[in-house]
Protein backbone atom coordinates (compact mmCIF):
# COMPACT_ATOMS: atom_id res chain seq x y z
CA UNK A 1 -1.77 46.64 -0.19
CA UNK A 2 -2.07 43.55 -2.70
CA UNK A 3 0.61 42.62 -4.98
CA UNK A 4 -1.61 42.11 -7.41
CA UNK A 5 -3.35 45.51 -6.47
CA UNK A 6 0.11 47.03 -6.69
CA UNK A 7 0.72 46.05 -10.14
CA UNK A 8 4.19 46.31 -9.83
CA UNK A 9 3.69 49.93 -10.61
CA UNK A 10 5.46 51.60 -8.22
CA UNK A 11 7.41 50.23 -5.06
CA UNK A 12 6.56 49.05 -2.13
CA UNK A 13 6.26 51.43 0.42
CA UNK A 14 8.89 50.28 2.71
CA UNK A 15 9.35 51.71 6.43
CA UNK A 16 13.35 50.54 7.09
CA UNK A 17 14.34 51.51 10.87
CA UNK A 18 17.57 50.63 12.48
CA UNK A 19 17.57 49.58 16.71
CA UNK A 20 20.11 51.30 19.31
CA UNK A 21 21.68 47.84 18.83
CA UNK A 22 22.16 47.76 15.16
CA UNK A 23 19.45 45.62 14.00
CA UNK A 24 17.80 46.42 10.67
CA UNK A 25 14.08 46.46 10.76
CA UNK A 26 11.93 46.61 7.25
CA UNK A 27 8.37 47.25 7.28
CA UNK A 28 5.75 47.37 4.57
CA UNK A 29 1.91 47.44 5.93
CA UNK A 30 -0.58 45.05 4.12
CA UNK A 31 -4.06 45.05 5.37
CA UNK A 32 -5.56 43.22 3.17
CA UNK A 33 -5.56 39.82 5.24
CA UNK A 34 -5.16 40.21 8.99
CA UNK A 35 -1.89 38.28 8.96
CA UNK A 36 1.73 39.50 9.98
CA UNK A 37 4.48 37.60 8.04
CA UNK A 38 8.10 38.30 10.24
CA UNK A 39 11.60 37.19 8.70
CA UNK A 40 14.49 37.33 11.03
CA UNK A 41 17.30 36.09 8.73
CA UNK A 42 20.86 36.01 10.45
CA UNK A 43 23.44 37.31 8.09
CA UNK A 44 25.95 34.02 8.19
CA UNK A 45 25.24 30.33 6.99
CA UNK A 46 27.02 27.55 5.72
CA UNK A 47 29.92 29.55 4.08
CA UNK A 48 31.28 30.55 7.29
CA UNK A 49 31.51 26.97 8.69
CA UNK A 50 35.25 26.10 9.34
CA UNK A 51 36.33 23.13 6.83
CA UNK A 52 36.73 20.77 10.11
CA UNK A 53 33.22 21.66 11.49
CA UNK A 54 31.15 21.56 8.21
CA UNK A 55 27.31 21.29 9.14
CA UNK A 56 27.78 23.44 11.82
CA UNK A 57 25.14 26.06 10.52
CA UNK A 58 22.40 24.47 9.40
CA UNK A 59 22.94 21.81 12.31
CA UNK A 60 22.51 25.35 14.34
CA UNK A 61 19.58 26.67 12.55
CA UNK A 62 17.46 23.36 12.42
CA UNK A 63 17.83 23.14 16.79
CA UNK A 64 16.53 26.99 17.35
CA UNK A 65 13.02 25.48 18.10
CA UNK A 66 13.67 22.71 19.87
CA UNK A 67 14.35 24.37 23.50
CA UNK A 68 15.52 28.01 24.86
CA UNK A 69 15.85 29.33 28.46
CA UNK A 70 12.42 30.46 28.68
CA UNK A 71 10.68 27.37 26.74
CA UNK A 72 10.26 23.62 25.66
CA UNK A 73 10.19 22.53 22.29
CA UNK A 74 6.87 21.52 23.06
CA UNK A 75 5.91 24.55 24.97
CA UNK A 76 7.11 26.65 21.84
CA UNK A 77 5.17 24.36 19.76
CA UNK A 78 1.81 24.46 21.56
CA UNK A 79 2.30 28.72 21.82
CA UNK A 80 2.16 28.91 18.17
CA UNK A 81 -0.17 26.24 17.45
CA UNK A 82 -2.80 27.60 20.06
CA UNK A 83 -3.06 30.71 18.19
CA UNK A 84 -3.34 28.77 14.59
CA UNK A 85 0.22 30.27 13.26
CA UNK A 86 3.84 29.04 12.34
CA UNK A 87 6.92 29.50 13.37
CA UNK A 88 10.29 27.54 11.76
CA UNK A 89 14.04 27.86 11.35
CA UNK A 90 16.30 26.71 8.60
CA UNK A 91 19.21 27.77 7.03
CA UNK A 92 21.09 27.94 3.79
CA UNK A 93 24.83 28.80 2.43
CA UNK A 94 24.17 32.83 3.03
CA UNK A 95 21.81 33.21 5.82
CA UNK A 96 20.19 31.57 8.80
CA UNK A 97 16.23 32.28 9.12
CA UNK A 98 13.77 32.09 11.60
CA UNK A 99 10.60 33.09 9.80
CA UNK A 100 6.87 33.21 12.01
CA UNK A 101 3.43 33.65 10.94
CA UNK A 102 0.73 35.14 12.88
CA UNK A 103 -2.90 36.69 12.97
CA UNK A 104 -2.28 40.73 13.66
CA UNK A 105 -4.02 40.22 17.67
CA UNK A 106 -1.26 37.68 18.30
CA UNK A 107 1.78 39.96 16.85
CA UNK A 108 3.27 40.38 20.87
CA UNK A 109 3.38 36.50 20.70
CA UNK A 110 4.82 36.22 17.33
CA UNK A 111 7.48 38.72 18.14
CA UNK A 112 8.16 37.29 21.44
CA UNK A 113 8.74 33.63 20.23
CA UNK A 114 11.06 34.99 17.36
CA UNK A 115 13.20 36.45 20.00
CA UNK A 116 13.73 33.81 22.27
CA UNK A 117 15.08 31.66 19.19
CA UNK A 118 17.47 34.09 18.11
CA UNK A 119 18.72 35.05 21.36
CA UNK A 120 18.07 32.19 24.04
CA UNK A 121 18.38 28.95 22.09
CA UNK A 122 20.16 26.44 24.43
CA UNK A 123 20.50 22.84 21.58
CA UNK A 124 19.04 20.53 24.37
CA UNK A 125 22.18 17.58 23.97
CA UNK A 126 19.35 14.95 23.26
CA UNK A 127 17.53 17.01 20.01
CA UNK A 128 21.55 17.87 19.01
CA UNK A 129 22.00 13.88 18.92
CA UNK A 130 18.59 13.40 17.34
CA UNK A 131 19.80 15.78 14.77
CA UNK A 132 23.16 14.00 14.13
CA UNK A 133 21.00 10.64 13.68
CA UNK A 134 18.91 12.81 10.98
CA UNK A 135 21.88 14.87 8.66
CA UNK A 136 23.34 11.08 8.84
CA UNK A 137 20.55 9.80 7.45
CA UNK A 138 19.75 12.50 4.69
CA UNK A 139 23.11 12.39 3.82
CA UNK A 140 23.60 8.34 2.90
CA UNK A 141 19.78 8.50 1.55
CA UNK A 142 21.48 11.49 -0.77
CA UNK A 143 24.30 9.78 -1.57
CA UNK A 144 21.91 7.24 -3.35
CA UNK A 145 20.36 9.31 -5.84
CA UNK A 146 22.76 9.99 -8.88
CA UNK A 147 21.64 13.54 -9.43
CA UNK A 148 22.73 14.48 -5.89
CA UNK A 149 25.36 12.43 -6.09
CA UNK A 150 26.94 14.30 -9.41
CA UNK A 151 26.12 17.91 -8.04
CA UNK A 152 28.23 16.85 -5.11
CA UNK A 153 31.06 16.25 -7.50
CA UNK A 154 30.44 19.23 -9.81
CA UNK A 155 30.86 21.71 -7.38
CA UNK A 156 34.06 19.86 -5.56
CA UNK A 157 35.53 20.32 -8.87
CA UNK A 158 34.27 23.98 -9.73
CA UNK A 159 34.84 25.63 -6.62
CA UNK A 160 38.29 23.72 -5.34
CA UNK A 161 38.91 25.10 -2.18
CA UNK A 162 36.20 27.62 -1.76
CA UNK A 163 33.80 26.43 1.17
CA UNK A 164 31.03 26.10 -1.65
CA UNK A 165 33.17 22.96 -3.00
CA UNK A 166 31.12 21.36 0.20
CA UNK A 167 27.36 20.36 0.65
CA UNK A 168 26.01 22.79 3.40
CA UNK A 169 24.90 19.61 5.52
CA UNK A 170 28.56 18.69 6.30
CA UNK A 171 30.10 15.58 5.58
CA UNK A 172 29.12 12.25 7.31
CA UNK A 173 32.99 12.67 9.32
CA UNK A 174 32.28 16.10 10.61
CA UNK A 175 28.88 15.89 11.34
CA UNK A 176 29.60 12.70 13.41
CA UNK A 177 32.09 15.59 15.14
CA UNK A 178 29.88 17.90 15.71
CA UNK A 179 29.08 18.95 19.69
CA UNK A 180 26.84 21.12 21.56
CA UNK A 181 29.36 23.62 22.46
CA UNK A 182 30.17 23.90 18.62
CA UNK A 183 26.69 25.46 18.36
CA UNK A 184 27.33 27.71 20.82
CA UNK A 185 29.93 28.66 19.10
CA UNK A 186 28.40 29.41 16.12
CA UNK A 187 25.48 30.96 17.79
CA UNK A 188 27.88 33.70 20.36
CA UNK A 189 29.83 34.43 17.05
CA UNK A 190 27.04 35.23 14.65
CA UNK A 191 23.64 35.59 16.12
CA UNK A 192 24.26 39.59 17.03
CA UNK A 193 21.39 41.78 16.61
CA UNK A 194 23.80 44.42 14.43
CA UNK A 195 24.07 41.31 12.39
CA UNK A 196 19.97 40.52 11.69
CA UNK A 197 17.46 41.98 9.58
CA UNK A 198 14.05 41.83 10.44
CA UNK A 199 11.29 42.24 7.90
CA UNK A 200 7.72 42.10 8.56
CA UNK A 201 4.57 42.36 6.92
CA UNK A 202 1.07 42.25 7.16
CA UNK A 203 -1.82 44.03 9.01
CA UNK A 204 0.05 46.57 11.71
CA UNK A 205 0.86 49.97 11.94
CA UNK A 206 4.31 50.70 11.67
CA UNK A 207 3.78 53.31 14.64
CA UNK A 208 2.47 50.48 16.69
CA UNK A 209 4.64 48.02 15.90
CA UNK A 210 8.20 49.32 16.08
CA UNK A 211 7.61 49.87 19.97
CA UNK A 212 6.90 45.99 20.64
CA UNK A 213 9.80 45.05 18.25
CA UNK A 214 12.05 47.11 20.43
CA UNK A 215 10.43 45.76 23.62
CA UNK A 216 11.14 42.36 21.90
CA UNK A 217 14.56 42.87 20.83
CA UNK A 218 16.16 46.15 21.69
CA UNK A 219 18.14 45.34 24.73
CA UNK A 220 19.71 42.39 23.08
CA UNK A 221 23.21 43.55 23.03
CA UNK A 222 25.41 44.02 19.90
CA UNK A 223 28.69 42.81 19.98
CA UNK A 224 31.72 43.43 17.13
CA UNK A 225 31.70 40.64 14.14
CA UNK A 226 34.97 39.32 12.61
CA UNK A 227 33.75 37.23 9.40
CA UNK A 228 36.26 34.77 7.93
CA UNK A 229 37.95 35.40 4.65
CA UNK A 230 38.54 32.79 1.76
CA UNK A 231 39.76 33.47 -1.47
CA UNK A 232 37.77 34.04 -4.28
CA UNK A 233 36.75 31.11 -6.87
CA UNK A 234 38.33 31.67 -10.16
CA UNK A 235 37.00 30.25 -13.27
CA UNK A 236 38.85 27.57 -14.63
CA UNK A 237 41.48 27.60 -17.55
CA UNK A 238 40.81 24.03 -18.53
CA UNK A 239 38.38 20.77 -18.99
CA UNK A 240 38.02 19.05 -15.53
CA UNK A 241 36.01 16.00 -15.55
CA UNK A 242 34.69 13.37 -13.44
CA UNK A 243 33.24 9.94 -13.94
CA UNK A 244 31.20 7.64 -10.87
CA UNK A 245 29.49 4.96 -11.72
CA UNK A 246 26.31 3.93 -9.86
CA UNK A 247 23.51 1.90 -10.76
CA UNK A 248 20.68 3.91 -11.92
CA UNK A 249 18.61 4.10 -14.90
CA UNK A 250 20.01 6.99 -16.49
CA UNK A 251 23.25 9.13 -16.72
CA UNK A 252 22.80 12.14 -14.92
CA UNK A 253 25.06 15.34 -16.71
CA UNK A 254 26.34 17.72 -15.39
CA UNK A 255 29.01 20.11 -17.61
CA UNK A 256 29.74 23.77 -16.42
CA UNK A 257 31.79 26.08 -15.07
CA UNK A 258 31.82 28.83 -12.45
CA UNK A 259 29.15 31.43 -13.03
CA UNK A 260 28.60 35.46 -11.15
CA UNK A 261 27.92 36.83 -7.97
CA UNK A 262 23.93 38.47 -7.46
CA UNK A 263 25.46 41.87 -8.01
CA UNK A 264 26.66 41.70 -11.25
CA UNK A 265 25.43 44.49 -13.49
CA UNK A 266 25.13 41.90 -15.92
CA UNK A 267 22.57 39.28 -14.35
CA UNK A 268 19.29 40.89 -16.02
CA UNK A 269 21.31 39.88 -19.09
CA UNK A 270 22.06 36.87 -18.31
CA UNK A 271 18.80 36.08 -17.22
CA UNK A 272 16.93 36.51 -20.22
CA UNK A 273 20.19 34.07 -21.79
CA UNK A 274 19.53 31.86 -19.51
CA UNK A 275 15.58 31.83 -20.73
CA UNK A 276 16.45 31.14 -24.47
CA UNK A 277 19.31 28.61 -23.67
CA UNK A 278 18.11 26.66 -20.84
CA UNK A 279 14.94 27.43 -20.28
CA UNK A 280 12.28 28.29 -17.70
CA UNK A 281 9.05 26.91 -15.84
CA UNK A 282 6.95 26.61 -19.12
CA UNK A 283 9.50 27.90 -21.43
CA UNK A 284 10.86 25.85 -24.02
CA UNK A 285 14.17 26.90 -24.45
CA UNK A 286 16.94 25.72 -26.68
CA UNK A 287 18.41 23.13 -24.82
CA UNK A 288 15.40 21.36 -23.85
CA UNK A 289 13.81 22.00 -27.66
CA UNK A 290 17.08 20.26 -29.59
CA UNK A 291 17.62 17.80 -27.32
CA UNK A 292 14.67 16.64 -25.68
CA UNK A 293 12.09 17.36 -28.10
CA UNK A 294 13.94 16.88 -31.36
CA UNK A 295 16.13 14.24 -30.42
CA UNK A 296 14.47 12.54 -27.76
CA UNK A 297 17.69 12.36 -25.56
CA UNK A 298 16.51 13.69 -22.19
CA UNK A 299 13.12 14.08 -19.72
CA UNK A 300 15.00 16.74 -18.04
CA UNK A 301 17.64 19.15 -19.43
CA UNK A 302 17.96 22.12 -18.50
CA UNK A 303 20.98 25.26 -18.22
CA UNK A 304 21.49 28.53 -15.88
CA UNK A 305 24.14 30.70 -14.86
CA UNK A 306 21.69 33.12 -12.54
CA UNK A 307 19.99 30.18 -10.56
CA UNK A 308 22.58 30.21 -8.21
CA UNK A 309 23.76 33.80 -7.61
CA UNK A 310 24.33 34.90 -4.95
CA UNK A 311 26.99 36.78 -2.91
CA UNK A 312 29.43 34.41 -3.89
CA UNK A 313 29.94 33.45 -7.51
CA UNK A 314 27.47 31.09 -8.45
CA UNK A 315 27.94 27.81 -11.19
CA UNK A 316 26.55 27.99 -14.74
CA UNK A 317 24.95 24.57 -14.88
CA UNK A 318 23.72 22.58 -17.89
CA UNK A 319 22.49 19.14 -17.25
CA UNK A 320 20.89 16.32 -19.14
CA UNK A 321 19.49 13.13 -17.93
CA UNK A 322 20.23 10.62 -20.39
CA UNK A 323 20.53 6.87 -21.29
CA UNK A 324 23.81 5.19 -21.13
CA UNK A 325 24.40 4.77 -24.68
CA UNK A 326 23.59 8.36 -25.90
CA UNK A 327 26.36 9.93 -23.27
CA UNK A 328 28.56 10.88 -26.05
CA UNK A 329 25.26 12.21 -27.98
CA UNK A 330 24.37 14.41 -25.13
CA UNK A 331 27.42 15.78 -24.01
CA UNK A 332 27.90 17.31 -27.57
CA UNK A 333 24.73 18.78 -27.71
CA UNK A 334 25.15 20.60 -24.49
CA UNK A 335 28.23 22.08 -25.66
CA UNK A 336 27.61 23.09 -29.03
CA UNK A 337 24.34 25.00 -27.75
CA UNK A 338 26.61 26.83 -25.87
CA UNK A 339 28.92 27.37 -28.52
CA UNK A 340 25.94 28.08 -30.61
CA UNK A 341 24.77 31.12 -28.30
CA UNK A 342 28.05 32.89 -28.25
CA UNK A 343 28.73 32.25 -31.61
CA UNK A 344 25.53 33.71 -33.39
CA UNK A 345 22.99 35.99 -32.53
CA UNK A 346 19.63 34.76 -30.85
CA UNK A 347 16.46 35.94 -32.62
CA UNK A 348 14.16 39.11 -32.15
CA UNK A 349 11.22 36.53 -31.45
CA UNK A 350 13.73 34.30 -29.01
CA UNK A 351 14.57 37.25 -27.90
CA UNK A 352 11.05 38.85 -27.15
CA UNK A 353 9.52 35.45 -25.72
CA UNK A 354 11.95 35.35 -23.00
CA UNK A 355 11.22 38.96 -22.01
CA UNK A 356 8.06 38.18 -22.17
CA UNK A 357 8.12 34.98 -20.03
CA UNK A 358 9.97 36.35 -17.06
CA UNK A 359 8.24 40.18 -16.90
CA UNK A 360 4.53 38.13 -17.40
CA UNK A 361 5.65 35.77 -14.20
CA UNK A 362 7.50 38.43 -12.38
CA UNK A 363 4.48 39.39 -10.53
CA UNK A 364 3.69 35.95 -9.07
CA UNK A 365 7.09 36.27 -6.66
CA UNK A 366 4.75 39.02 -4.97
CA UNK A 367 1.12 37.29 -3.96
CA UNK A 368 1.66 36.95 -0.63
CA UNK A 369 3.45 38.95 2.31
CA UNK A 370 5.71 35.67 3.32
CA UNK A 371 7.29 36.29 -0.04
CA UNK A 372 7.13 40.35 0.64
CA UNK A 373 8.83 39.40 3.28
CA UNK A 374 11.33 37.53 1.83
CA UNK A 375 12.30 40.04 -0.58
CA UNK A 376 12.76 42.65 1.29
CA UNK A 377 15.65 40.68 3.05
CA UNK A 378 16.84 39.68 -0.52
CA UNK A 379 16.37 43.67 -1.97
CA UNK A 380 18.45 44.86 1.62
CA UNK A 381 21.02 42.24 1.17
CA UNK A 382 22.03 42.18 -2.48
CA UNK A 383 21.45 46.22 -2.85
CA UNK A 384 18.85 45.70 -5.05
CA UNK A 385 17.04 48.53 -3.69
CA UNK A 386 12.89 48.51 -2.97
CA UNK A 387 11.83 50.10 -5.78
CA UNK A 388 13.12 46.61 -7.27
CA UNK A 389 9.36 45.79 -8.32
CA UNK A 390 9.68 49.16 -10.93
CA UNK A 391 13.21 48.55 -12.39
CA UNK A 392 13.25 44.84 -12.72
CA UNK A 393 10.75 44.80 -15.82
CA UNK A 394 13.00 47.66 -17.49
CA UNK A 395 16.01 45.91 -16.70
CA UNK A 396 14.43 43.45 -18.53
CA UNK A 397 13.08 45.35 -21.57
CA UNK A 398 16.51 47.00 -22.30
CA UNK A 399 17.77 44.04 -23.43
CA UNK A 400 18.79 43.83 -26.57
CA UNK A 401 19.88 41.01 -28.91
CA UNK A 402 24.08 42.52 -28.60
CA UNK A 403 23.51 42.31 -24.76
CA UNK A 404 23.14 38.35 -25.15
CA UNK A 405 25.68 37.82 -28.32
CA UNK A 406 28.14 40.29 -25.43
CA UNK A 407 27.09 38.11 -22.10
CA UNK A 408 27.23 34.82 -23.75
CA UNK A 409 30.98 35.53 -25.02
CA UNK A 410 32.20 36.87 -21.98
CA UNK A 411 30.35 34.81 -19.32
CA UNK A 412 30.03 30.95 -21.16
CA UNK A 413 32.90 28.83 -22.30
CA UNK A 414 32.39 25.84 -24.56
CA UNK A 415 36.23 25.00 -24.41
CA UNK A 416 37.08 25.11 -20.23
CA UNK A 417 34.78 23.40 -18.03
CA UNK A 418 33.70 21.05 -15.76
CA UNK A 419 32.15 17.65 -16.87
CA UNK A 420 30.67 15.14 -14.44
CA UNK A 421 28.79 12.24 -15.45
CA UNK A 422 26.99 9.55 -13.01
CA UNK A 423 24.90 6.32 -13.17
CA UNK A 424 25.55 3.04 -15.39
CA UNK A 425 28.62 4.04 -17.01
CA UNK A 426 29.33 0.37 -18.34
CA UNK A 427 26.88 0.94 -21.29
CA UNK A 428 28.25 4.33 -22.08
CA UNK A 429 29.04 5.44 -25.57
C-alpha cells in the first residue's frame, strides 16, 4: 500500500509482534515496490552517556559496521553492495539505529547482516582510533562555525546539568578518553533484544517473514536493563546570557528557553504556534515576515518550541542571523514577537494558513517505506499510537485561536530566558 494511495485515510495496517526475548517487531506490508525497508533502533543514545565518557554512544553506533565476529568491514560492505542495497548505523540523543535496505529476494541477507551488528559488533581498535581522529576533527571544524558554536552555548546554559547541556559527540577531552572496552560497555549494557524495536516494511508477508526474523534474532538473549536517572530540566526563573566573540560575518542569535517533552497533550498546539510565529518550510511566519522581510535584519530567522521534542524536554529556540550593528535591533524584535503572541490573539486567516500548511505537507512524511519505517519506531516510542496518520490532521483542525492565545501564555516567556549571541561582537550595537 502507497502513502499516497492511503490518503491518510485510515491507518496503517500495522502487524506488532513481540519475540520470546522481548524484542518488539512492527510490520506493515507494502507491495508496491519490491523493496523491504528494516529499522532496528536501540532504545538508549547519547543521554545515557556518563558525563566522564561523553561520545560514548554515537562513537558506539558509528563502529557497528566496521567489523563483527562473523565479518569484515569490507566483507559486510561487499554483502550489501553485491545485492544493490544499504545498510548504515548512526545514532542520536534517544536512540541508536541500524537501518538496511533490501530487494524482497535478499530479505534473509538483510536480516542476517542487521543481526550481526546489533549483536556481534567487536570496534576493531584501529577503526575505534580512526574514529577518535574523525569526532576530533568534526568537532574543531564545528567549533569554527558561529552557529554551532552558539547552540553549543545555548543549551549549556538551558539545560545546566541535564546531559542535554552536552553536544552528543562528546567533548574533545573525553573523546580523546574514550577506549574500546568503553564500547563494550555501552554495547553489553544497552544492546538487549527486550530493549530494540524492529520495524520493517516493504514487499513480504508478515506470515513469511516473522519466522526468518526469529531465526535471525530470537535466540539472542535478553538480559535485565537498569537506565540511569538525572533530574529533570526546569525552566528558568531568570535572563541568562552569553556573549563569544568570533570572527564571522554576522551575529548569530540565539534567545530561548526550555521547551516540552513529545508527549505533551499540548504539542499539536504548539505546533500550529510555532507555524504563525516562527515559521515553516515555505511558510512565512511572523518572525521571518517583521524582521526579515520588513526590516531587512536577517537571511535566516526562524522560532520553535516542537522541533526538538522529544522524550526529554526540548528548547524553544528563536534565532536571527544578523549584522553586528543591528544586535540590539534584533534582539528586540525577537522578544516582542513573543510578547506579541501571548499578548494578543493571532488571526482566523493566521490561524487557518498554518493548519493548512502542516495538514497539506503532512502527507509527504509518508512517500516511502524508509520513512514508514521510521515512524512506526517514532508512533511505538512516543505512544502516539498507529492510527497517528487519522488523528494528526484533527489534532490539527481542533485548534482554535484560545488554544494559541492559552499555549503561548503558558509555554513562552518574553521576561526569563536564555540569550546567546556569537560572531564580531566589536561592532555590536
Amino acid at each position: 500500500m502507497k502513502p499516497t494511495e492511503l490518503g491518510l485515510r485510515r491507518a496503517f495496517d500495522v502487524h506488532s509482534h513481540v519475540l520470546g526475548n522481548g524484542l518488539k517487531v512492527l510490520l506493515v506490508e507494502n507491495p508496491s515496490i519490491p523493496t523491504v525497508s528494516m529499522n532496528a533502533s536501540v532504545l538508549a543514545g547519547a543521554r545515557y552517556d556518563p558525563e566522564s565518557k561523553a561520545g560514548q554512544a554515537i562513537m558506539a553506533s558509528r563502529l557497528l559496521d566496521e567489523g563483527t565476529e562473523t565479518r569484515s568491514s569490507f566483507e559486510i560492505a561487499d554483502a550489501i553492495e553485491s545485492v544493490g542495497g544499504a545498510i548504515e548505523a548512526d545514532g542520536s540523543f534517544e536512540r541508536l539505529v541500524v537501518s538496511a535496505g533490501v530487494l524482497n529476494k535478499d530479505i534473509g541477507l538483510g536480516l542476517e547482516l542487521l543481526s550481526d551488528l546489533l549483536i556481534r559488533p567487536v570496534f576493531p581498535q584501529e577503526y575505534v582510533d580512526k574514529e577518535k581522529e574523525r569526532t576530533l576533527a568534526e568537532i574543531v571544524s564545528a567549533q569554527d562555525r558561529p552557529q554551532v558554536v552558539a547552540g553549543w552555548a545555548f543549551n549549556e546554559l538551558v539545560y545546566q546539568d541535564h546531559p542535554l547541556h552536552r553536544p552528543a559527540h562528546g567533548y574533545p577531552e573525553t573523546v580523546e578518553r574514550l577506549e574500546r572496552n568503553d564500547l563494550f560497555e555501552f554495547h553489553k549494557k544497552y544492546f538487549l533484544p527486550n530493549n530494540v524495536i524492529l520495524s520493517v516494511v516493504g514487499d513480504f508477508r508478515v506470515s513469511e517473514l516473522l519466522p526468518k526474523i526469529e531465526d535471525a534474532l530470537g535466540s539472542w538473549r535478553a538480559r535485565p536493563i537498569v537506565f540511569p536517572t538525572y533530574p529533570e530540566p526546569v525552566r528558568q526563573s531568570g535572563k541568562r546570557t552569553k556573549f563569544i566573540q568570533m570572527p564571522a560575518q554576522q551575529l548569530n542569535i540565539y534567545l530561548g528557553h526550555l521547551g516540552v517533552k513529545r508527549t505533551n497533550p499540548d504539542y499539536y498546539a504548539l505546533q500550529v504556534l510555532d507555524t504563525i510565529l516562527g515559521g515553516g518550510a515555505g511558510f512565512t511566519a511572523r518572525i521571518p515576515q517583521r524582521l526579515r522581510d520588513e526590516l531587512g535584519l536577517a537571511y535566516t530567522t526562524f522560532a520553535s518550541i516542537t522541533m526538538t521534542a522529544g522524550l526529554d524536554p526540548g528548547r524553544f529556540v528563536a534565532f536571527i542571523g544578523t549584522s553586528p550593528e543591528n544586535m540590539k535591533l534584533a534582539t528586540e524584535g525577537l522578544v516582542n514577537e513573543i510578547r506579541r503572541i501571548t499578548e494578543e490573539p493571532v488571526t482566523a486567516q493566521e490561524l487557518q494558513d498554518a493548519k493548512d500548511y502542516l495538514t497539506g505537507s503532512f502527507v509527504f512524511a509518508f512517500e516511502a517505506s524508509p520513512q514508514i519505517a521510521r515512524f512506526l519506531i517514532h508512533a511505538e516510542v512516543y505512544g502516539l499510537g498507529f492510527d497517528y496518520v487519522e488523528k494528526y490532521l484533527e489534532y490539527i483542525r481542533r485548534v482554535t485561536i484560545e488554544d494559541i492565545s492559552r499555549v503561548a501564555k503558558m509555554y513562552l516567556d518574553s521576561e526569563n530566558y536564555t540569550l546567546v549571541v556569537v560572531g564580531p561582537l566589536d561592532g555590536a550595537q
